[in-house]
Structure formats: C-alpha cells, structure tokens
C-alpha atoms as a PDB file:
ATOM      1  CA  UNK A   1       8.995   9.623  22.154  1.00  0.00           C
ATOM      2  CA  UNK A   2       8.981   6.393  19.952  1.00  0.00           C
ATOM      3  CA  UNK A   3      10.612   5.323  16.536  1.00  0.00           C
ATOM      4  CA  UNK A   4       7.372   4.996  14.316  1.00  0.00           C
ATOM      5  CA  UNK A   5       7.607   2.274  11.662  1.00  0.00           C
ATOM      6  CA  UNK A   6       5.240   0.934   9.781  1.00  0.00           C
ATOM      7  CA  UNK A   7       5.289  -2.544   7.613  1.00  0.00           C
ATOM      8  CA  UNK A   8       3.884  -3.242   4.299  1.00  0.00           C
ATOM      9  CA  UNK A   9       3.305  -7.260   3.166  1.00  0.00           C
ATOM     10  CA  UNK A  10       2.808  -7.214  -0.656  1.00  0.00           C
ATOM     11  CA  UNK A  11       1.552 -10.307  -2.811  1.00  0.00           C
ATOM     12  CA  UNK A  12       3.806 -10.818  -5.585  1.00  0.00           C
ATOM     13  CA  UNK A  13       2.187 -13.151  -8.425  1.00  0.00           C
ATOM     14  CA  UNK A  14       3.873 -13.303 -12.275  1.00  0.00           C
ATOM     15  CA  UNK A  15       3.945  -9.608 -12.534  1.00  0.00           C
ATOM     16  CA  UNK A  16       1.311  -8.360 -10.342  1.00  0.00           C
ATOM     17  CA  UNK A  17       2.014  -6.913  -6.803  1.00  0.00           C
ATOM     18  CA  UNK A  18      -0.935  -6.483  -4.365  1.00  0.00           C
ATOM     19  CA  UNK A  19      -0.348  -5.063  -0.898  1.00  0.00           C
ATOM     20  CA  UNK A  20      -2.200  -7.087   1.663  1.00  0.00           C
ATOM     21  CA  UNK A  21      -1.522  -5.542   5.062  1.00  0.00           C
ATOM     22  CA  UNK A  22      -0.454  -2.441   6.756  1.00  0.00           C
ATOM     23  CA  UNK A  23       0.895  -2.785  10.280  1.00  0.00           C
ATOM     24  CA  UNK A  24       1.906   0.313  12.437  1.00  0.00           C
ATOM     25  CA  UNK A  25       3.969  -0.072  15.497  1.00  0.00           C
ATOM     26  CA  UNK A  26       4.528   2.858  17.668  1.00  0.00           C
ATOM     27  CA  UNK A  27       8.109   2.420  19.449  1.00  0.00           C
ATOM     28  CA  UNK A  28      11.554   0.732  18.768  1.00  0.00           C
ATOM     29  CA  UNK A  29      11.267   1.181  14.776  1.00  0.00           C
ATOM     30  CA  UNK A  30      15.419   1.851  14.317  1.00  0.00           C
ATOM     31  CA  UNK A  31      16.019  -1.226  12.592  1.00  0.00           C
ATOM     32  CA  UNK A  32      17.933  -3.019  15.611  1.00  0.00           C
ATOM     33  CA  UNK A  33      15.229  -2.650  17.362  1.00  0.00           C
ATOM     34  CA  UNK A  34      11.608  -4.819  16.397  1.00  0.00           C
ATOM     35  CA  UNK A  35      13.114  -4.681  12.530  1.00  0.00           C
ATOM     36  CA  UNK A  36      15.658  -6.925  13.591  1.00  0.00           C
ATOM     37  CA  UNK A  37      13.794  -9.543  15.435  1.00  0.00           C
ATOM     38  CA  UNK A  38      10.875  -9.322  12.495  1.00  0.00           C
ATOM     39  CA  UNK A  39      14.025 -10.484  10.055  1.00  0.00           C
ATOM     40  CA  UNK A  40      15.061 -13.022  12.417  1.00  0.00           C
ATOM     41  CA  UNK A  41      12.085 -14.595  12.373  1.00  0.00           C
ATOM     42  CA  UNK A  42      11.504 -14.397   8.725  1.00  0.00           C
ATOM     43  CA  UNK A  43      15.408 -16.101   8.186  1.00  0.00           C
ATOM     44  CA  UNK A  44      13.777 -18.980  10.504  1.00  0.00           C
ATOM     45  CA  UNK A  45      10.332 -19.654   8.471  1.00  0.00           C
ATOM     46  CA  UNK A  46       9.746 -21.199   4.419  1.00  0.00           C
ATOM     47  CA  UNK A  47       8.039 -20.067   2.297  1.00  0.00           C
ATOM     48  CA  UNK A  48       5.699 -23.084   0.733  1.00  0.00           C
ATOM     49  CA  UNK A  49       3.022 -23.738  -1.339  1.00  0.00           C
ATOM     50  CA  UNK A  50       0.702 -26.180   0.427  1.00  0.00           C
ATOM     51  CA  UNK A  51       1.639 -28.082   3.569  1.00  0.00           C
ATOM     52  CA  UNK A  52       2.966 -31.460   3.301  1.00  0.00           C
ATOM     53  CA  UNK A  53       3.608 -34.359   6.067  1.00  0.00           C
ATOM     54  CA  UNK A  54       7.325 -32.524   7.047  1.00  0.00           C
ATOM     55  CA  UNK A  55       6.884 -29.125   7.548  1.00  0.00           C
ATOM     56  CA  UNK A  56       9.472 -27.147   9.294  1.00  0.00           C
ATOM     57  CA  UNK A  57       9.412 -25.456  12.447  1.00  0.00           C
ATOM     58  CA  UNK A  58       8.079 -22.243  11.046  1.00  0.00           C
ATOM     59  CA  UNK A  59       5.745 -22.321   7.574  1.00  0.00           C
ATOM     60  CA  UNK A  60       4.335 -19.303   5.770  1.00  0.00           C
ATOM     61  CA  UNK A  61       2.128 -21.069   3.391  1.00  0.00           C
ATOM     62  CA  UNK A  62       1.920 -18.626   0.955  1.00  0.00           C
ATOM     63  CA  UNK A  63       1.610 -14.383   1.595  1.00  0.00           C
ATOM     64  CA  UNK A  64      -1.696 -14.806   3.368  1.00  0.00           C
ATOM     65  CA  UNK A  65      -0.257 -16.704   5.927  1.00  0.00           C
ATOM     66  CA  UNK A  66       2.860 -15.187   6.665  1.00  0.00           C
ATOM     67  CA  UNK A  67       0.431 -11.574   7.209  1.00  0.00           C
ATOM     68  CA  UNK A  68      -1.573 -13.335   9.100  1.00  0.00           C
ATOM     69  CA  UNK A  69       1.071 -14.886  11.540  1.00  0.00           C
ATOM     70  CA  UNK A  70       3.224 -11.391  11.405  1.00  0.00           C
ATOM     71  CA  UNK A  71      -0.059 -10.203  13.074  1.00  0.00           C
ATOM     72  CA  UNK A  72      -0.294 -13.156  15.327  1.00  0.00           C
ATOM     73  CA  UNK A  73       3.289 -12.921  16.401  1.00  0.00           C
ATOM     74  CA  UNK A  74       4.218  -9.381  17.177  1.00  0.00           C
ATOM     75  CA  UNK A  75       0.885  -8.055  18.378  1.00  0.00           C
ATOM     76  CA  UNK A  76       0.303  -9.402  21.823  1.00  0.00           C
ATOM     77  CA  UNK A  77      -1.424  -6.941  23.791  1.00  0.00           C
ATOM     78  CA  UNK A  78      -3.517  -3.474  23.737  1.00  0.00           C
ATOM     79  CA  UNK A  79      -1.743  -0.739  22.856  1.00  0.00           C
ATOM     80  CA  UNK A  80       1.807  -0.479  20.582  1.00  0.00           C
ATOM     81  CA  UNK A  81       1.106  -2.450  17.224  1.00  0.00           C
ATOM     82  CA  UNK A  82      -2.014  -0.926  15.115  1.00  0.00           C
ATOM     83  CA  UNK A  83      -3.353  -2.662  11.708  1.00  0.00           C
ATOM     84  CA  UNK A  84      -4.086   0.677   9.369  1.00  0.00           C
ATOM     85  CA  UNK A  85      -5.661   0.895   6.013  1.00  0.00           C
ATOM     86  CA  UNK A  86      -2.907   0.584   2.958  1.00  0.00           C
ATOM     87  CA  UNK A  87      -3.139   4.171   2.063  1.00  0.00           C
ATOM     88  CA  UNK A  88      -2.197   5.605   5.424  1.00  0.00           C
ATOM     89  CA  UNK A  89       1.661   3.946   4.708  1.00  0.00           C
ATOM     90  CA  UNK A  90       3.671   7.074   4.880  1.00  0.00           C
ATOM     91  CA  UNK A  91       1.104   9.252   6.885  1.00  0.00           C
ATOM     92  CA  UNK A  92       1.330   7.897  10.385  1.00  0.00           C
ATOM     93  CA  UNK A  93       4.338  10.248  11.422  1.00  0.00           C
ATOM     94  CA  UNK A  94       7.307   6.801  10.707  1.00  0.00           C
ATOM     95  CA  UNK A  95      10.169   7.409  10.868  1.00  0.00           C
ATOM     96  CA  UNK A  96      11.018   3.926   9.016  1.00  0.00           C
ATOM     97  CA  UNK A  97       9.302   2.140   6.457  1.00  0.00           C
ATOM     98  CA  UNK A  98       9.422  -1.583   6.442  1.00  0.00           C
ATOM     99  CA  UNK A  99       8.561  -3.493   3.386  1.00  0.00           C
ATOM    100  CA  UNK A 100       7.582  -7.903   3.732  1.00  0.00           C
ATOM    101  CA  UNK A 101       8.036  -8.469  -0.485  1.00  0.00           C
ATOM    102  CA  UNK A 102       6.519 -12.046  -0.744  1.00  0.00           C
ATOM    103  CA  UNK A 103       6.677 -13.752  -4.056  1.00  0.00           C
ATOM    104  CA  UNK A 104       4.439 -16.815  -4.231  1.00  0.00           C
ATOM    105  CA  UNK A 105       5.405 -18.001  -7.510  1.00  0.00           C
ATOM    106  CA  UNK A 106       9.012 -18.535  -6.713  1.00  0.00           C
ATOM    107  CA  UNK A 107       8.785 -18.901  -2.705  1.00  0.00           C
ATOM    108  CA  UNK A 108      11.117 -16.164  -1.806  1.00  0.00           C
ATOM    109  CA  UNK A 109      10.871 -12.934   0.791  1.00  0.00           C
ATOM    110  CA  UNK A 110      12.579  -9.994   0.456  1.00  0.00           C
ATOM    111  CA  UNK A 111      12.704  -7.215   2.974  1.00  0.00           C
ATOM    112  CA  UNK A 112      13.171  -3.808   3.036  1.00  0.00           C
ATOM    113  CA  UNK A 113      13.964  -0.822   5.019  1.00  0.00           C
ATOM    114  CA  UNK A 114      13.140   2.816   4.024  1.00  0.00           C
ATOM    115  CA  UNK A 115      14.435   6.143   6.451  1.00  0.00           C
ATOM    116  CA  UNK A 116      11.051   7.948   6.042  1.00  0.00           C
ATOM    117  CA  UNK A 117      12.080  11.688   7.616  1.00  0.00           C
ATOM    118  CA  UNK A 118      12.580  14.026   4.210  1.00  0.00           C
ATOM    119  CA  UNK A 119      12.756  12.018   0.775  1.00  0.00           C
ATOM    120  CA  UNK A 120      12.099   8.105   1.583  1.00  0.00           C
ATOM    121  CA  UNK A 121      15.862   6.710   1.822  1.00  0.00           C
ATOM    122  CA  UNK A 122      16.285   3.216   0.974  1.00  0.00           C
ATOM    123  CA  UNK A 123      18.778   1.492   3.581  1.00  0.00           C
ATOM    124  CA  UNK A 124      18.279  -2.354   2.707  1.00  0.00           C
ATOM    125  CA  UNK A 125      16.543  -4.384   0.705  1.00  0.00           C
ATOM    126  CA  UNK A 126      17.343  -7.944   0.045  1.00  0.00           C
ATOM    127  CA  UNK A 127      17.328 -11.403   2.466  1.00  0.00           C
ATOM    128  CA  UNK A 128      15.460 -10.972   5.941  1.00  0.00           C
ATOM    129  CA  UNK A 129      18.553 -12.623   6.833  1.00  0.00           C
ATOM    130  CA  UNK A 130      20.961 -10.188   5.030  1.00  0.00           C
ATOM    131  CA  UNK A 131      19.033  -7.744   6.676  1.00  0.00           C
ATOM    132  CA  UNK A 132      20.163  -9.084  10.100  1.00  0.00           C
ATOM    133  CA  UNK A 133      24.028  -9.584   9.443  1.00  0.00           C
ATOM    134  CA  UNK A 134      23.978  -6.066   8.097  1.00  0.00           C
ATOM    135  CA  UNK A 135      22.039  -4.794  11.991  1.00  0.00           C
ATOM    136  CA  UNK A 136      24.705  -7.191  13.707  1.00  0.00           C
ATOM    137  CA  UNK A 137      27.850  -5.665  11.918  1.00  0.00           C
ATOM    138  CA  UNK A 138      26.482  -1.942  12.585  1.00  0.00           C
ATOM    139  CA  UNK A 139      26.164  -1.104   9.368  1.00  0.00           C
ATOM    140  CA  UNK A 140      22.286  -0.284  10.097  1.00  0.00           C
ATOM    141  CA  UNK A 141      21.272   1.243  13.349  1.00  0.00           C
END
C-alpha cells in the first residue's frame, strides 16, 4: 500500500492567495521520501520576475512556472502522479499534505508539510531547504 500525498501550489500576490494546482502522487509521500527530493529541488531553483541574460541553473519565473515545471519534473510516466481539481485536496485518501506557498511579490517559497490521518497536523513549514535539513537530521520521517 502507498503513502498518499498530495501538493498544493498557491499564488501569493499583496494579500491575495490563489491556489493554482493540485498534484496527487500515489506512493512514497513520508516526507523522506518524494517530499524530500521536491524540497531539494526547490533549495536549487530562484524565484524571478522576468528572465534576464544570467539566469541560473534552475528559474521559476514566477508561480506559473514553477507549477508548470513541478508537473514537468516529477511526472514522467503513466501511472503514480495524478493532476486533480483544487477541491479534491484532502479527499484522495493522503496521508500527507504538501503545500508549494509562492509569493511573487517578494520572490520567496515556502513549503509545508501537513500529517493528514485524524485532525490535519502541521509538521513543517518554512524554507524548502529547512525542510530538507530537518528530513536529513530525522527529525521528520
């Protein structure tokens, strides 16, 4: 049986948050599992607003692209990784809750981890990159 999960990418602009994207994947949701390597790969990218001549290796020009490469990234083949509509967060049988907070006013991602199972525990939320040193130390499992 697999660790459901399911990941949420929001919009943040001024006060408004908009959720953009939904994506459901159906094995290895514990967060050192895919959580983990999603983080790691969010630590590696910056956030910008329009692409200039010197780009890093990995750009997320705004939340629109960084959905749309999650997507591009992490689903590969049939099966495993599902888009779903925004509403069905929380009713395809997770067991975690993943969270992609972009704000594109002040360029900055914030990640978060929920235990779904009973009353919605929140584990982490801060740095993809906090999230990873807390995964490495065994403080999340």
């Amino acid at each position: 049986m697999g660790t459901r999960s399911t990941y949420l990418v929001t919009q943040k602009r001024g006060e408004v948050v908009k959720p953009l994207m939904l994506l459901y994947f159906q094995f290895d949701g514990y967060p050192k599992g895919h959580p983990k390597e999603v983080a790691e790969w969010l630590s590696k990218g910056s956030l910008v607003n329009g692409l200039g001549l010197n780009k890093p290796e990995i750009v997320f020009n705004g939340s629109g692209c960084l959905a749309a490469q999650f997507v591009a990234k992490f689903k590969t083949e049939a099966g495993g990784q599902y888009l779903r509509p925004i509403d069905e967060r929380g009713y395809c049988w997770e067991d975690y809750l993943y969270e992609i907070n972009v704000d594109d006013d002040a360029l900055t991602i914030e990640f978060a981890c929920l235990f779904f199972r009973g009353d919605k525990t929140e584990l982490y939320r801060g740095t993809p990159a906090g999230f990873v040193k807390m995964v490495n130390e065994g403080k999340l499992k």
